[in-house]
N, C-alpha and C. Protein backbone atom coordinates (compact mmCIF):
# COMPACT_ATOMS: atom_id res chain seq x y z
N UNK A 1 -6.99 60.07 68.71
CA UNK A 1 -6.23 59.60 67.55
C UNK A 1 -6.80 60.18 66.26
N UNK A 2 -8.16 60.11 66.38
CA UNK A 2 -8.59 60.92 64.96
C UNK A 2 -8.34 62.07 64.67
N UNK A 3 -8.36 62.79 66.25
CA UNK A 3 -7.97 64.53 65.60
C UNK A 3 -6.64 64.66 65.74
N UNK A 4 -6.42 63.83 66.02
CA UNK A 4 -4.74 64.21 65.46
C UNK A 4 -4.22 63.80 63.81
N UNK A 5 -5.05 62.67 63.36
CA UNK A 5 -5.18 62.49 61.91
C UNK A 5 -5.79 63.75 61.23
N UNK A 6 -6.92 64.52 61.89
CA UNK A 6 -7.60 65.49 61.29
C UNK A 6 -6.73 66.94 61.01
N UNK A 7 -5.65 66.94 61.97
CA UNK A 7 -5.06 68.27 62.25
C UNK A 7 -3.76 68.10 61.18
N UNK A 8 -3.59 66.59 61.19
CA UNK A 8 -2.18 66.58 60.07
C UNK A 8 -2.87 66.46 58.63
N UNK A 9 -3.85 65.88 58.54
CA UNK A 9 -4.41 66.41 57.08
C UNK A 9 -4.91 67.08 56.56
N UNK A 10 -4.70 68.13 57.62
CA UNK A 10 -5.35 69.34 56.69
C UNK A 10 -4.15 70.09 56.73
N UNK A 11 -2.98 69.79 56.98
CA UNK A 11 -1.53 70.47 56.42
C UNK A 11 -1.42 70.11 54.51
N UNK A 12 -2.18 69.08 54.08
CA UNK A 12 -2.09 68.66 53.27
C UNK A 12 -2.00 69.93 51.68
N UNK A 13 -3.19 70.82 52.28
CA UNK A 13 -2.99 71.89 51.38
C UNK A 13 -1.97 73.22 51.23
N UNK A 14 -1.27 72.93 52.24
CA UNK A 14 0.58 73.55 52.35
C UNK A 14 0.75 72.84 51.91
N UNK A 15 1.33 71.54 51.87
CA UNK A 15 2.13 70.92 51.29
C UNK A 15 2.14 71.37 49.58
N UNK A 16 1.05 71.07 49.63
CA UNK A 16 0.40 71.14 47.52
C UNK A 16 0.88 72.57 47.10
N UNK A 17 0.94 73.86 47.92
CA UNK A 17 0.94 75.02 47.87
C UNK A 17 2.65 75.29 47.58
N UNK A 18 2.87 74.36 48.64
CA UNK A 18 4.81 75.08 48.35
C UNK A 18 5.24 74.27 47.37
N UNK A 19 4.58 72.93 47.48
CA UNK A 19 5.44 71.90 45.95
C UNK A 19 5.04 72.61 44.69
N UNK A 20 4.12 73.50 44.70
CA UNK A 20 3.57 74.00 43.73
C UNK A 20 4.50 75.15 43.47
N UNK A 21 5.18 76.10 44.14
CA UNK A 21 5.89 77.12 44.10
C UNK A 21 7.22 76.58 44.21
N UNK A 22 7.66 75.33 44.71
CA UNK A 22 9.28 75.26 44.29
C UNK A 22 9.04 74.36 43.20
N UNK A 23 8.48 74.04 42.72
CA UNK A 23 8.40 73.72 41.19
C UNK A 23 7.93 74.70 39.75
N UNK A 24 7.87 76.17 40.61
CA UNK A 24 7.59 77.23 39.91
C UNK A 24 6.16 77.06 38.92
N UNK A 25 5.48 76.38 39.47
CA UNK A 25 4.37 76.46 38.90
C UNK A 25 3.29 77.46 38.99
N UNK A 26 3.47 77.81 40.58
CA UNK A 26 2.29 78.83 41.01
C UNK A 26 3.13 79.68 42.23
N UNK A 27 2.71 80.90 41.97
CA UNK A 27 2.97 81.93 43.10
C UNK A 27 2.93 82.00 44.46
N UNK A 28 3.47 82.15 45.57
CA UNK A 28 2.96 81.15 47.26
C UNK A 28 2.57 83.42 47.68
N UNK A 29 1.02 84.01 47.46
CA UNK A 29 1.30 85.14 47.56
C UNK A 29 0.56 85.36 48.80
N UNK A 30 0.51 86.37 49.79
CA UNK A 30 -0.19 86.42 51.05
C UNK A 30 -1.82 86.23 50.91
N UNK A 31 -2.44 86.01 49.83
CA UNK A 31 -3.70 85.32 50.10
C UNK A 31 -3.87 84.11 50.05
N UNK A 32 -2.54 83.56 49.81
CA UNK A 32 -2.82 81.63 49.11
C UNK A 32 -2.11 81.57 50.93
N UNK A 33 -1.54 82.09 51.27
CA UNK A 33 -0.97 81.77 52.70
C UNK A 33 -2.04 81.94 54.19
N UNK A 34 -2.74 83.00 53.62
CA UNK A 34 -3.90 82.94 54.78
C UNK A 34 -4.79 81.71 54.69
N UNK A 35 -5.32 81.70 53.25
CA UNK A 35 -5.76 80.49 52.81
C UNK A 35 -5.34 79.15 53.42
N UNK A 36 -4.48 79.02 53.02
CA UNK A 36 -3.81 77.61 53.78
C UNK A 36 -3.76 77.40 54.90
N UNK A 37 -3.58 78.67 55.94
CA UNK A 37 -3.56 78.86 57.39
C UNK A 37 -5.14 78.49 57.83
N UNK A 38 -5.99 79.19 57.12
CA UNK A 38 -7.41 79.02 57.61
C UNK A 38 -7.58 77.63 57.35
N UNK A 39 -7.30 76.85 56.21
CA UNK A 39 -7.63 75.17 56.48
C UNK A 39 -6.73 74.63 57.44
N UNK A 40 -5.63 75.38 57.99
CA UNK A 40 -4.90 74.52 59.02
C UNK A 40 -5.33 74.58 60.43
N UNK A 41 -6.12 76.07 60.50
CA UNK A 41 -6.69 76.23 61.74
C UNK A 41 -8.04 75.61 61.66
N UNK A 42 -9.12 75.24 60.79
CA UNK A 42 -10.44 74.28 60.83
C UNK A 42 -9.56 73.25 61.23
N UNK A 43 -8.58 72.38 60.92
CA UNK A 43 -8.26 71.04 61.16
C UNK A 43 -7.87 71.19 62.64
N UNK A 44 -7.28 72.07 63.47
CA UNK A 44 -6.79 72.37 64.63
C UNK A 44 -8.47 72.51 65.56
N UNK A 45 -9.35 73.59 65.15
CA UNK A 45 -10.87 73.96 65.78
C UNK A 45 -11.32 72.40 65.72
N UNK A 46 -10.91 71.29 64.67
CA UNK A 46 -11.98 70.21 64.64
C UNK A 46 -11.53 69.71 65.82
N UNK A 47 -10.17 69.77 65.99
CA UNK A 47 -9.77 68.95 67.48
C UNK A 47 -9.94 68.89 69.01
N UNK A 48 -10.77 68.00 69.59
CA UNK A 48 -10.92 68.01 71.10
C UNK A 48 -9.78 68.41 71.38
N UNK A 49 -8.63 67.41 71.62
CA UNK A 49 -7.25 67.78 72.19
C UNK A 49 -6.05 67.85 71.25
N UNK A 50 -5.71 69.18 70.88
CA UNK A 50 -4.72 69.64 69.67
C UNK A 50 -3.69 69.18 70.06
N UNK A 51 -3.15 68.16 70.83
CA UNK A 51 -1.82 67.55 70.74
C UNK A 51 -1.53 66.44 69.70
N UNK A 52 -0.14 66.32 69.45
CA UNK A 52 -0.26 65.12 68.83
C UNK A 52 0.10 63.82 69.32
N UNK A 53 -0.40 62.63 69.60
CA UNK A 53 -0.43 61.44 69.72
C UNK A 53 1.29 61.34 70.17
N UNK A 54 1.63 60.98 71.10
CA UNK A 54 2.87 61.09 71.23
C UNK A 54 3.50 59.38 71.20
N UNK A 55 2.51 58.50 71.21
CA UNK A 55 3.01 57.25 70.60
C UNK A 55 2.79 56.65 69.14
N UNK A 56 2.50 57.57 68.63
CA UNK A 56 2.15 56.75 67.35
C UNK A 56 3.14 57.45 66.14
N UNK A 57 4.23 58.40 66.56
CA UNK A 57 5.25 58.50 65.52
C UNK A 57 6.03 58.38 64.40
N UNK A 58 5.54 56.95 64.44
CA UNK A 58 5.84 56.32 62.87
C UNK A 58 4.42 56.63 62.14
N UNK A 59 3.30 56.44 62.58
CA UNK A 59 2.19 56.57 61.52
C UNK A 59 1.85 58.00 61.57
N UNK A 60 2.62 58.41 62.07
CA UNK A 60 2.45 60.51 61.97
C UNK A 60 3.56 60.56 60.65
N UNK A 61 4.68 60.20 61.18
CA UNK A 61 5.38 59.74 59.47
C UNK A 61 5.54 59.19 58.80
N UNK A 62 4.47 58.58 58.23
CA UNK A 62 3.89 57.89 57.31
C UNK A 62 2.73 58.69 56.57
N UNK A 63 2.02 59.37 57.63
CA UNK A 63 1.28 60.39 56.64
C UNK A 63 1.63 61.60 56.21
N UNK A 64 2.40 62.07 57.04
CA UNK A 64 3.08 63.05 56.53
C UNK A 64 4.34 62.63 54.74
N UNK A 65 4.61 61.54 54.97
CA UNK A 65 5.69 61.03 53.54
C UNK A 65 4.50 60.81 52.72
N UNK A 66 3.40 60.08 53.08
CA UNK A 66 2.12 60.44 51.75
C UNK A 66 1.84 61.64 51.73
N UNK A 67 1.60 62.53 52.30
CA UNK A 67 1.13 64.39 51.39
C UNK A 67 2.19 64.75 50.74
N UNK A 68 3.72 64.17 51.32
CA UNK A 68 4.96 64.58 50.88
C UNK A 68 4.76 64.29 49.10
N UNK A 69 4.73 62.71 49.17
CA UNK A 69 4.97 62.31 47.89
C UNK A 69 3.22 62.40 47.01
N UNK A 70 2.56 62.80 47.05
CA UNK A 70 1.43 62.92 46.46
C UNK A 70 1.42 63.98 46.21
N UNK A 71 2.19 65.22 46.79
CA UNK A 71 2.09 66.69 46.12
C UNK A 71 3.21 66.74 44.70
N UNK A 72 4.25 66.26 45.55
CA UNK A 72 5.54 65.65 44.35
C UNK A 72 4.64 64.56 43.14
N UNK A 73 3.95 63.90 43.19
CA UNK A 73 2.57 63.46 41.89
C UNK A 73 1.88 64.17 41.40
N UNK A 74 1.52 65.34 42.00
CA UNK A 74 0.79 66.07 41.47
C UNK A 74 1.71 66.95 40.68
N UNK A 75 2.67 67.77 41.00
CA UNK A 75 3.58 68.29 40.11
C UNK A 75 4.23 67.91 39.24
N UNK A 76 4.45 66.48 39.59
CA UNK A 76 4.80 66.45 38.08
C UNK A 76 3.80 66.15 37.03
N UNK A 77 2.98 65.95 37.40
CA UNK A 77 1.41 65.32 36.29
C UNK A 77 1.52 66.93 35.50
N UNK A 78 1.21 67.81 36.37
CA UNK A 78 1.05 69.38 36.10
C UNK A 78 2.74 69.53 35.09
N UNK A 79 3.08 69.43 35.29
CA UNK A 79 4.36 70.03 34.25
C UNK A 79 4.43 69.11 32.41
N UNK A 80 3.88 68.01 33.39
CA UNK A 80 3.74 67.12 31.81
C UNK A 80 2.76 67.52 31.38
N UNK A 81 1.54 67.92 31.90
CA UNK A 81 0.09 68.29 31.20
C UNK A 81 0.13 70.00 30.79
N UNK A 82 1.45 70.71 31.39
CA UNK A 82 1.25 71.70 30.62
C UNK A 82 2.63 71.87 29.99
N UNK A 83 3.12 71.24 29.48
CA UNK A 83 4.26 71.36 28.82
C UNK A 83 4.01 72.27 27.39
N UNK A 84 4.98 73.31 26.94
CA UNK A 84 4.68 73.96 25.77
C UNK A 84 4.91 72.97 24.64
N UNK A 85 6.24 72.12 24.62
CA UNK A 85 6.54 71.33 23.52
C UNK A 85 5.62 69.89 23.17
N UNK A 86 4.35 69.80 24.12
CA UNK A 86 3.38 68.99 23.75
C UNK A 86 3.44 67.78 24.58
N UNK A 87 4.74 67.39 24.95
CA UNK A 87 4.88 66.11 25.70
C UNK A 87 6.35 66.57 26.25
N UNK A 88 6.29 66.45 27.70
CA UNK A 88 7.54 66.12 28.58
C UNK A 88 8.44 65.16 28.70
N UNK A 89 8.26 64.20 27.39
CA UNK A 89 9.04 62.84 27.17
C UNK A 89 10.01 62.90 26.25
């Protein structure tokens, strides 16, 4: 059960990577993609057995809708904190 928590949170830094590029904030370029691959494969190497939990479905989506909506927090914090006109309000 843990490495299957371990293997879905370390998708966490894709997630941040593409919310970051369809919000045009940052570039998704073939080194930010290996990048991301190499933390997805440590989270996969940490795992005894790389399957995923095949009863616990709802709390696989449940963490997956938290990286969802915490990357979507983070972008927008980032658009208000760099706004040219001083404030996004």
């Amino acid at each position: 059960l843990k490495a299957g928590r371990t293997m879905i949170s370390s998708m966490g830094v894709l997630f941040m990577m593409c919310t970051a590029r369809l919000w045009g904030l940052e570039r998704l370029g073939l080194l930010r993609l290996c990048s991301s691959a190499l933390m997805i494969l440590g989270g996969l190497a940490q795992c005894e057995d790389p399957h995923l939990p095949g009863d616990n479905w709802f709390g696989i989506l449940i963490q997956l809708t938290s990286m969802l909506l915490s990357a979507q927090r983070w972008a927008m914090a980032q658009v208000v904190l760099q706004s040219p006109r001083g404030s996004a309000l």
